[in-house]
Every structure is written in structure tokens, then in C-alpha cells.
C-alpha atoms as a PDB file:
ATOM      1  CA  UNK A   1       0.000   0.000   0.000  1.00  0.00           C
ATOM      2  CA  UNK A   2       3.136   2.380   0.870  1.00  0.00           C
ATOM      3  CA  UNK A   3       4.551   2.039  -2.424  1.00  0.00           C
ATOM      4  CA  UNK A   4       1.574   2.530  -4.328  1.00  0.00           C
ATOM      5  CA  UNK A   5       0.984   5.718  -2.791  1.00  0.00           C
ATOM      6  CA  UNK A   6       4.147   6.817  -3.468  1.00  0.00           C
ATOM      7  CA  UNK A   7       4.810   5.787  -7.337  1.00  0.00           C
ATOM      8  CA  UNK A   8       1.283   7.480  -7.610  1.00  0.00           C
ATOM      9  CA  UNK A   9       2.409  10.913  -5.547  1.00  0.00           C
ATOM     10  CA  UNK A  10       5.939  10.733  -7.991  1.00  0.00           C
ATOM     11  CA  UNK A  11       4.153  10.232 -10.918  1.00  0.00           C
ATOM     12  CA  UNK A  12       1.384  12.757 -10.268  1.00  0.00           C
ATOM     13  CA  UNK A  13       3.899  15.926  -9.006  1.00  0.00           C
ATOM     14  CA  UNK A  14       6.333  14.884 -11.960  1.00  0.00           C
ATOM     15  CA  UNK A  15       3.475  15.037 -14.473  1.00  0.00           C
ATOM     16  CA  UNK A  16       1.915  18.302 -13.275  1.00  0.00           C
ATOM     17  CA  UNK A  17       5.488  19.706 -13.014  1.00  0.00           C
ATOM     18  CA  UNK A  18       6.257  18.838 -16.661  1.00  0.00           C
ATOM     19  CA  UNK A  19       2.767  19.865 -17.631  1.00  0.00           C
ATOM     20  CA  UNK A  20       3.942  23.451 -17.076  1.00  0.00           C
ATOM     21  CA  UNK A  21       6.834  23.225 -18.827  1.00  0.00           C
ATOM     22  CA  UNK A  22       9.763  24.123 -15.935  1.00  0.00           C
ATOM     23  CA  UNK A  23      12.878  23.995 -18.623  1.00  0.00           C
ATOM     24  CA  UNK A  24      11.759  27.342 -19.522  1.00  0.00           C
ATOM     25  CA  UNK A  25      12.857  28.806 -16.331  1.00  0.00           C
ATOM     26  CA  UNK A  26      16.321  27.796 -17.263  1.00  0.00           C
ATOM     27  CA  UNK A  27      16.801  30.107 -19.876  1.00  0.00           C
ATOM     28  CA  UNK A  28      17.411  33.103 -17.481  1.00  0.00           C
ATOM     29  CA  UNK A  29      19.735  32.866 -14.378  1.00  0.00           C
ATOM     30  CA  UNK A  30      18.081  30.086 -12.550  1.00  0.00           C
ATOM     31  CA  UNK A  31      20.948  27.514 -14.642  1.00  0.00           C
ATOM     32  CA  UNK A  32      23.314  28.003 -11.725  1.00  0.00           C
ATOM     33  CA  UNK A  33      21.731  26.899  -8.757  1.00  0.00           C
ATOM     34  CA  UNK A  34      19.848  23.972 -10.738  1.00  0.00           C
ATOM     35  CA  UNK A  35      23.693  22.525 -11.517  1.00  0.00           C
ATOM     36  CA  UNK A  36      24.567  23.502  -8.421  1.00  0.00           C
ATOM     37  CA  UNK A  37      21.684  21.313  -6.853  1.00  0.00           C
ATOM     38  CA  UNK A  38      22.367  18.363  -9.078  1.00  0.00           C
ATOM     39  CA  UNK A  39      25.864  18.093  -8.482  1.00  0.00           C
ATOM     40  CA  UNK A  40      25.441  18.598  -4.413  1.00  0.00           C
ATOM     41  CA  UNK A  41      22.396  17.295  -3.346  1.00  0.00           C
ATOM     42  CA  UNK A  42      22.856  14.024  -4.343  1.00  0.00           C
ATOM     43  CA  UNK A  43      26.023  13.481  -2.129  1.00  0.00           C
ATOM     44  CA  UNK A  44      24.239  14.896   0.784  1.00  0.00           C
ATOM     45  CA  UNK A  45      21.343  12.749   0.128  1.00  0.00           C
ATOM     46  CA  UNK A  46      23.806   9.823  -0.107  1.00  0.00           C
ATOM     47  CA  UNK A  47      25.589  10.863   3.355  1.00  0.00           C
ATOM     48  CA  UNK A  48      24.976   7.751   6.417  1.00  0.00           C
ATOM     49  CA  UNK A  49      22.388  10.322   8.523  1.00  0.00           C
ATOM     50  CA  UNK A  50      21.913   7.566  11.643  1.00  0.00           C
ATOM     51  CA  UNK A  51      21.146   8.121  15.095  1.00  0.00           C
ATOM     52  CA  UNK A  52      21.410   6.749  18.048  1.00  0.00           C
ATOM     53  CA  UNK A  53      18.611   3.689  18.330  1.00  0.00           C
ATOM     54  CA  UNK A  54      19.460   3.235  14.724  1.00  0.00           C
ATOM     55  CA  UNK A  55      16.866   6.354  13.295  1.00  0.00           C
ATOM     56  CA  UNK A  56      17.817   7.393   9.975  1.00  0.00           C
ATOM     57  CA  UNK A  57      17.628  11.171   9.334  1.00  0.00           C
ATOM     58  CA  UNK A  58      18.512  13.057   6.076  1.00  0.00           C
ATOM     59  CA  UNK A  59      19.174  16.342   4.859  1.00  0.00           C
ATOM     60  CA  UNK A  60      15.972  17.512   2.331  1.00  0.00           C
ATOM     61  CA  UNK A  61      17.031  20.267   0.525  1.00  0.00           C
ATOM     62  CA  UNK A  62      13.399  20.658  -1.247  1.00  0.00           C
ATOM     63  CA  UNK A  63      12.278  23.948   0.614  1.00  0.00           C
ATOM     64  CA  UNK A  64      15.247  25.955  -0.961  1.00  0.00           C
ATOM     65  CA  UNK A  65      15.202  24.523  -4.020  1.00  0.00           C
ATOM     66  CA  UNK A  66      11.318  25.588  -4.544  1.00  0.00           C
ATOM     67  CA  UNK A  67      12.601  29.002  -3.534  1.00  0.00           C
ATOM     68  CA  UNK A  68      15.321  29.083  -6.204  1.00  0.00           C
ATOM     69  CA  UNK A  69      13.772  27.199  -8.983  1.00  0.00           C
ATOM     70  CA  UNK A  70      10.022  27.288  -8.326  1.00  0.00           C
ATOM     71  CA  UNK A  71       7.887  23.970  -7.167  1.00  0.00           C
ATOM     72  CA  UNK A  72       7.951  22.602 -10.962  1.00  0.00           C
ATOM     73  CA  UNK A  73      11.462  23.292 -11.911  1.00  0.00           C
ATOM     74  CA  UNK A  74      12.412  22.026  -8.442  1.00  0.00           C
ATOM     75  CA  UNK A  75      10.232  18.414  -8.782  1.00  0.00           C
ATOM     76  CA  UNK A  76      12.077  17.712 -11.913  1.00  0.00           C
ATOM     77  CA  UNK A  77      15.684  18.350 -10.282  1.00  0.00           C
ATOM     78  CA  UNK A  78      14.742  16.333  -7.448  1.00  0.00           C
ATOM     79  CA  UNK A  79      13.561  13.551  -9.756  1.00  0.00           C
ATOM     80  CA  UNK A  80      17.137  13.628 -11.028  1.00  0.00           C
ATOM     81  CA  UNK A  81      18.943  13.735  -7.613  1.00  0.00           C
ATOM     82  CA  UNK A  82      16.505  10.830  -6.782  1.00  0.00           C
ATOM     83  CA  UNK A  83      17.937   8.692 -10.406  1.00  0.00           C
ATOM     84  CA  UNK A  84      21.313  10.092  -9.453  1.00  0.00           C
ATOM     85  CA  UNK A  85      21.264   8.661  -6.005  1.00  0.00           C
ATOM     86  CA  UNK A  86      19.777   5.612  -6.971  1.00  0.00           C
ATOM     87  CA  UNK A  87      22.342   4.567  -9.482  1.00  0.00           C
ATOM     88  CA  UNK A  88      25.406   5.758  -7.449  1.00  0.00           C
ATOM     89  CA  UNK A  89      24.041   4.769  -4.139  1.00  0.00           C
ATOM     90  CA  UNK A  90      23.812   0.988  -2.462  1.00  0.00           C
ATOM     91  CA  UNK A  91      19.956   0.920  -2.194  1.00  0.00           C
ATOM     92  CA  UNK A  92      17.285  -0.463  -4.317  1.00  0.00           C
ATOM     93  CA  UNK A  93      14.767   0.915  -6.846  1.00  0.00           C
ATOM     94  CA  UNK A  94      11.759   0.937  -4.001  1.00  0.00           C
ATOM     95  CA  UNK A  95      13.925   2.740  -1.619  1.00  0.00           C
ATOM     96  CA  UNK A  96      15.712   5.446  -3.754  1.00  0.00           C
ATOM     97  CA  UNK A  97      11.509   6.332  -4.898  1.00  0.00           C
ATOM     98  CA  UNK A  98      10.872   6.631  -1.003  1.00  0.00           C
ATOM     99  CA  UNK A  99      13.729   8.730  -0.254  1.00  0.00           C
ATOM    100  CA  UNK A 100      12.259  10.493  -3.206  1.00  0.00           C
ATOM    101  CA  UNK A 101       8.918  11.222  -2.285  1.00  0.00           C
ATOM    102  CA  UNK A 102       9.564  11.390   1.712  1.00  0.00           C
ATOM    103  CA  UNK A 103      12.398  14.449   1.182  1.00  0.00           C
ATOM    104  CA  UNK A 104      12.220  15.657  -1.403  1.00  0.00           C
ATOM    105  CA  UNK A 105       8.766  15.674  -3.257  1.00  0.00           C
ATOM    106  CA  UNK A 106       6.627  16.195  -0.072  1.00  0.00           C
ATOM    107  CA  UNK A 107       8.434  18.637   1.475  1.00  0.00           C
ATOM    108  CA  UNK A 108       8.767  20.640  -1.432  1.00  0.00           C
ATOM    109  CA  UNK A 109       4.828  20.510  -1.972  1.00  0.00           C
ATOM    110  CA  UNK A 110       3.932  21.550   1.359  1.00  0.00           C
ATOM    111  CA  UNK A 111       6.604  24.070   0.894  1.00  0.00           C
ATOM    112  CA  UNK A 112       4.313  25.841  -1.954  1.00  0.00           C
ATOM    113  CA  UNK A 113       1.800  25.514   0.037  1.00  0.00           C
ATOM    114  CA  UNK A 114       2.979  27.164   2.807  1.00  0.00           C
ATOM    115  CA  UNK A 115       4.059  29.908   0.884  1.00  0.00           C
ATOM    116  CA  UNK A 116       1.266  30.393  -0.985  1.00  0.00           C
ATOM    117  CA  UNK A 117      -0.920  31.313   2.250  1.00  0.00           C
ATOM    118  CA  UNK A 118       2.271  33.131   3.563  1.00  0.00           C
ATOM    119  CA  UNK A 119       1.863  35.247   0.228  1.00  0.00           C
ATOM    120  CA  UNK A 120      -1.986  35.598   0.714  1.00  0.00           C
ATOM    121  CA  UNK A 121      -2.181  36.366   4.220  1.00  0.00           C
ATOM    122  CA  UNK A 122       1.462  38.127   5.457  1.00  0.00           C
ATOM    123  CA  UNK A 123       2.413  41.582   4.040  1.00  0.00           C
ATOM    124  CA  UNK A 124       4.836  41.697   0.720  1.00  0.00           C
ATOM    125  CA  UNK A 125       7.830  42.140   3.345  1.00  0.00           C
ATOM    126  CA  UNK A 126      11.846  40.590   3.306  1.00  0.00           C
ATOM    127  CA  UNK A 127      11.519  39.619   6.629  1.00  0.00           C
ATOM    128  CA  UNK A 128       7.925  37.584   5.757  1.00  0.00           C
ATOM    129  CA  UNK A 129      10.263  35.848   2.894  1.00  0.00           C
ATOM    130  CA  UNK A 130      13.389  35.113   4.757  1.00  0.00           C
ATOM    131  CA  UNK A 131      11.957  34.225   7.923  1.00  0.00           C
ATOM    132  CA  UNK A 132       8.628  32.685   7.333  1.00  0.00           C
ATOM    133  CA  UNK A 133       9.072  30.656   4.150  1.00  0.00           C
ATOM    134  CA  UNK A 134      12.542  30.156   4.281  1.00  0.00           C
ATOM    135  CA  UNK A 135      13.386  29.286   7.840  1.00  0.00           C
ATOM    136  CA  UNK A 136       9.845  28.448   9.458  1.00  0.00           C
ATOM    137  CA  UNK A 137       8.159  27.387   6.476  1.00  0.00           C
ATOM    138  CA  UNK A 138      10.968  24.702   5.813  1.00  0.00           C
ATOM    139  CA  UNK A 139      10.443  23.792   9.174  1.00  0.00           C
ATOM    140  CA  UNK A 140       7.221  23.304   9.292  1.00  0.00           C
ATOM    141  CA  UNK A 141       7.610  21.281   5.555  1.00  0.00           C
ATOM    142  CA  UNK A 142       9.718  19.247   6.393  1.00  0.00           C
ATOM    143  CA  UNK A 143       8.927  18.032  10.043  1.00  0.00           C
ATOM    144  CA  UNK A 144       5.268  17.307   8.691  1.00  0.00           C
ATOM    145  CA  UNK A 145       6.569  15.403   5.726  1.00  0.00           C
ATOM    146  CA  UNK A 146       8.487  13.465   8.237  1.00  0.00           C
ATOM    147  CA  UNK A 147       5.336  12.673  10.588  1.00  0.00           C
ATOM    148  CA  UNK A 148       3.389  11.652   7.404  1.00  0.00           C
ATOM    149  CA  UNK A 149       5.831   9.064   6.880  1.00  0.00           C
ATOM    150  CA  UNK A 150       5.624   8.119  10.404  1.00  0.00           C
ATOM    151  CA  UNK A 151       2.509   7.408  10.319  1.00  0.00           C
ATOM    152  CA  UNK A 152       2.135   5.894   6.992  1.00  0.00           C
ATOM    153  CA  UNK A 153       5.136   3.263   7.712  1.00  0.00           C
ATOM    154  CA  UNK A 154       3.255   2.255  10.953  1.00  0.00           C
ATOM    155  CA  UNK A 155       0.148   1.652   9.114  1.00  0.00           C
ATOM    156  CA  UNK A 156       2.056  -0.532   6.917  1.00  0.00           C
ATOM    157  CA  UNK A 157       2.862  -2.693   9.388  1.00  0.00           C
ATOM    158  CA  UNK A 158       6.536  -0.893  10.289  1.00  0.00           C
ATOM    159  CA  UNK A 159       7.634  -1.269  13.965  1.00  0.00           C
ATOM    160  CA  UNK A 160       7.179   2.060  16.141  1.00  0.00           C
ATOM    161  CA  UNK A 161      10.238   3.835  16.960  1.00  0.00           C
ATOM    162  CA  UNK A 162       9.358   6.406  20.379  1.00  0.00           C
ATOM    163  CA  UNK A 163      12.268   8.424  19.238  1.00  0.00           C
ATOM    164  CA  UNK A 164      10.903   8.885  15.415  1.00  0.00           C
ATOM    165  CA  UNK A 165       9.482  12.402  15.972  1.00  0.00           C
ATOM    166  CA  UNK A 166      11.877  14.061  18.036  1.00  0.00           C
ATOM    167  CA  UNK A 167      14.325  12.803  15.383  1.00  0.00           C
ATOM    168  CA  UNK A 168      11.855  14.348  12.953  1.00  0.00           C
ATOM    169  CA  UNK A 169      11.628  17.710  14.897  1.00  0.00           C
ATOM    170  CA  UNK A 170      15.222  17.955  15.056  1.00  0.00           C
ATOM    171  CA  UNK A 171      15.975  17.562  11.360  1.00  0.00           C
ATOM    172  CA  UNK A 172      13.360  20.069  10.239  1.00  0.00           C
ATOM    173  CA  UNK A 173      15.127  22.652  12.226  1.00  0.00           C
ATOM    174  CA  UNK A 174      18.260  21.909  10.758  1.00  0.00           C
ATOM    175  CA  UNK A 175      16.739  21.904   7.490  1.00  0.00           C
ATOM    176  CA  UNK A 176      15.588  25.105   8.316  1.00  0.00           C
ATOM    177  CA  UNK A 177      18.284  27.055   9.454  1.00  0.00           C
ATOM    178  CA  UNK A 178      20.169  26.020   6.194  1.00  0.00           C
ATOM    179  CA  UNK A 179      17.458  27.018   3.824  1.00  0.00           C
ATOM    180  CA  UNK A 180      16.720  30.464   5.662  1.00  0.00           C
ATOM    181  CA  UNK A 181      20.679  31.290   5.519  1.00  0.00           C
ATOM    182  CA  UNK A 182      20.754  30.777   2.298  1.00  0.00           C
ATOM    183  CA  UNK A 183      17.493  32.309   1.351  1.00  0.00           C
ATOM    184  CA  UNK A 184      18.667  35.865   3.338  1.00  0.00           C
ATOM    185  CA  UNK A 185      22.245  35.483   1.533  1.00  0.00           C
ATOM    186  CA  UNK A 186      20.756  35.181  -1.991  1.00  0.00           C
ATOM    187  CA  UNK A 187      18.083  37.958  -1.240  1.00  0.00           C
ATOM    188  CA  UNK A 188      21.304  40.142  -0.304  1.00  0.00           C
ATOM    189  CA  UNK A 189      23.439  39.643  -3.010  1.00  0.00           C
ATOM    190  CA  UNK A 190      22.181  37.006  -5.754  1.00  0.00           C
ATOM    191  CA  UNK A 191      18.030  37.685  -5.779  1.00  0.00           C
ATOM    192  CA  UNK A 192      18.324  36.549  -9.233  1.00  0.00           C
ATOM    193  CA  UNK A 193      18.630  33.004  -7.935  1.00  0.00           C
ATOM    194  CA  UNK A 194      15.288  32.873  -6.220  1.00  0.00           C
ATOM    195  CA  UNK A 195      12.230  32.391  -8.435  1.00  0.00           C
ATOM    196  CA  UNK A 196       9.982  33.309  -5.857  1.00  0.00           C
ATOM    197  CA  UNK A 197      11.607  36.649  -5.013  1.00  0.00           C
ATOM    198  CA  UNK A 198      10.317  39.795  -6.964  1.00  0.00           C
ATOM    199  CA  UNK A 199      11.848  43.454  -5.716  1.00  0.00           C
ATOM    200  CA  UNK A 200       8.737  44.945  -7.244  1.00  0.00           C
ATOM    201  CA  UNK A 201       6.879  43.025  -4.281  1.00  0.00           C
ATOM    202  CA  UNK A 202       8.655  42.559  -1.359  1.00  0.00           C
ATOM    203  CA  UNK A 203      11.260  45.885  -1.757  1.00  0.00           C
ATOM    204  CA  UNK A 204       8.223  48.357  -2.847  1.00  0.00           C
ATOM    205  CA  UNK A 205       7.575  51.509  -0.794  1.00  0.00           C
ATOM    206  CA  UNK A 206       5.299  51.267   2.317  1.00  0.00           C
ATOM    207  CA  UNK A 207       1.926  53.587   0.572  1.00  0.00           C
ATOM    208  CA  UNK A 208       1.474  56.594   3.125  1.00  0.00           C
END
């Protein structure tokens, strides 16, 4: 049942993504950081992330990259970290899709999400961008993509691991703290990296 739902959640985001035609996005500067992510996410999704009680915790990487690329430009890298780690990496077919859908795919969905009501509901402001959908939005992203899997693994039958959300919890906030860095840095000096950045919104005059 757990890998149907995931081949179908792949093979749904990966069609809508190339639906709407991402590749054009890499005609301006958004080239970069899309080489950049498929040369160095796939090593830190192939990094040994164990611990203690024998938890498994990786880096995601997703919330950032739907910052820099946008959510369809960013499913189809993460397809090709996914195919990347698969074929240099030790583990199977089923497991690589998991890894997949679990950090990268899921995340990076709720990560549009989140900053789609962040866009409808918080002011145009930096600090709204830096802060909310690059450090507590990935937080947020990522830790519930985490408990989803959680919970999905023990309805499949998985054993229950008391530690599982703390480890969870943990990992979001490191997710987070990398994303936001590097969301604040590129709004500073490299705002032509980030897709979802526009200084005719968030760097507009306050109206008097």
C-alpha cells in the first residue's frame, strides 16, 4: 500500500510539473543553482544520517530549491537527484523512490503551500520571505513530511520507533536554518537566484 501511494504521488507531481513546462525557467539565471543542486544534493542525500537507536535522518534540501527554482522546476531536479542517487548509491529501486517522495517531493509541496498562504495572508515584506518561508516554512515542511511518513510506515505494518518524531523535529530545524541562511544570503546579493523573489513586491515603498 506504501509504495503505491508513493509511485502514484511521484508520478502525479512529476506530471503536473512537466505539464507546465519548468525547462523554460532555465533560460534566465536560474541555470546556476539547478547545476549547483544536481551536483550537491545528491552526495548529501547519499551521506549515512543515523542516530542513536538506529533512526535514519537526512538532509531535504526541497524547501530551498522551490525558492530558487520554483515547485515545478524544483520536482524535476529532485527527480534527477533521486535517479542520481539511486544509481550511485547501495539501495534499491523501491527505496531510492521513497527517499524520493519522503524528502524531497513532499516537502517541497507543502513548501508551496505554505508559501502560498504566507503570500496571501502576510504583508509583501523581506523579513515575511526570509523568515517565514525560508526558515519556518521549511520547518514546518519538512517536520510534517516526516510525521506523514511516520505514520504511513506504521500503518504498513513498520515497527514504532518512540524516538521517530523528536528525530523528525530535530531535522526540520536543521533543514531550516540552512534554507533560511541561504534564502537571506541570496536575497542580499544574488536575488536573481530565487524564483519566488520579486523586488517589485517585497522591496516596494510602504503607501502613506
Amino acid at each position: 500500500m506504501l509504495t503505491g501511494f508513493e509511485i502514484l504521488f511521484a508520478f502525479c507531481a512529476l506530471a503536473v510539473a512537466l505539464w507546465l513546462r519548468p525547462w523554460r525557467m532555465l533560460q534566465g539565471e536560474l541555470l546556476t543553482p539547478a547545476l549547483a543542486a544536481l551536483v550537491l544534493l545528491p552526495g548529501l542525500w547519499l551521506l549515512p544520517q543515523v542516530l542513536p537507536k538506529g533512526l535514519a535522518i537526512q538532509f531535504s534540501g526541497a524547501s530551498l530549491l522551490v525558492l530558487m527554482l520554483g515547485w515545478p522546476l524544483a520536482v524535476v531536479v529532485l527527480a534527477l537527484v533521486a535517479l542520481a542517487v539511486w544509481a550511485v548509491g547501495s539501495a534499491d529501486a523501491w527505496a531510492a523512490l521513497s527517499q524520493a517522495v519522503w524528502i524531497g517531493l513532499v516537502p517541497a509541496t507543502l513548501a508551496l503551500g505554505i508559501g502560498t498562504l504566507l503570500r496571501r495572508w502576510l504583508p509583501p515584506n523581506p523579513f515575511v520571505y526570509t523568515l517565514g518561508r525560508g526558515f519556518l516554512g521549511t520547518a514546518v515542511a519538512v517536520f510534517l513530511s516526516g510525521v506523514l511518513m511516520e505514520l504511513l510506515h506504521r500503518l504498513a505494518g513498520a515497527p514504532a520507533l518512540e524516538q521517530a518524531l523528536v528525530a523528525r523535529w530535530l531535522m526540520a530545524w536543521g533543514d531550516a536554518f540552512l534554507t533560511g541562511m541561504f534564502a537571506a544570503v541570496c536575497v542580499a546579493f544574488a536575488p536573481q537566484w530565487l524564483a519566488t523573489w520579486s523586488d517589485a513586491r517585497y522591496l516596494k515603498p510602504p503607501v502613506l
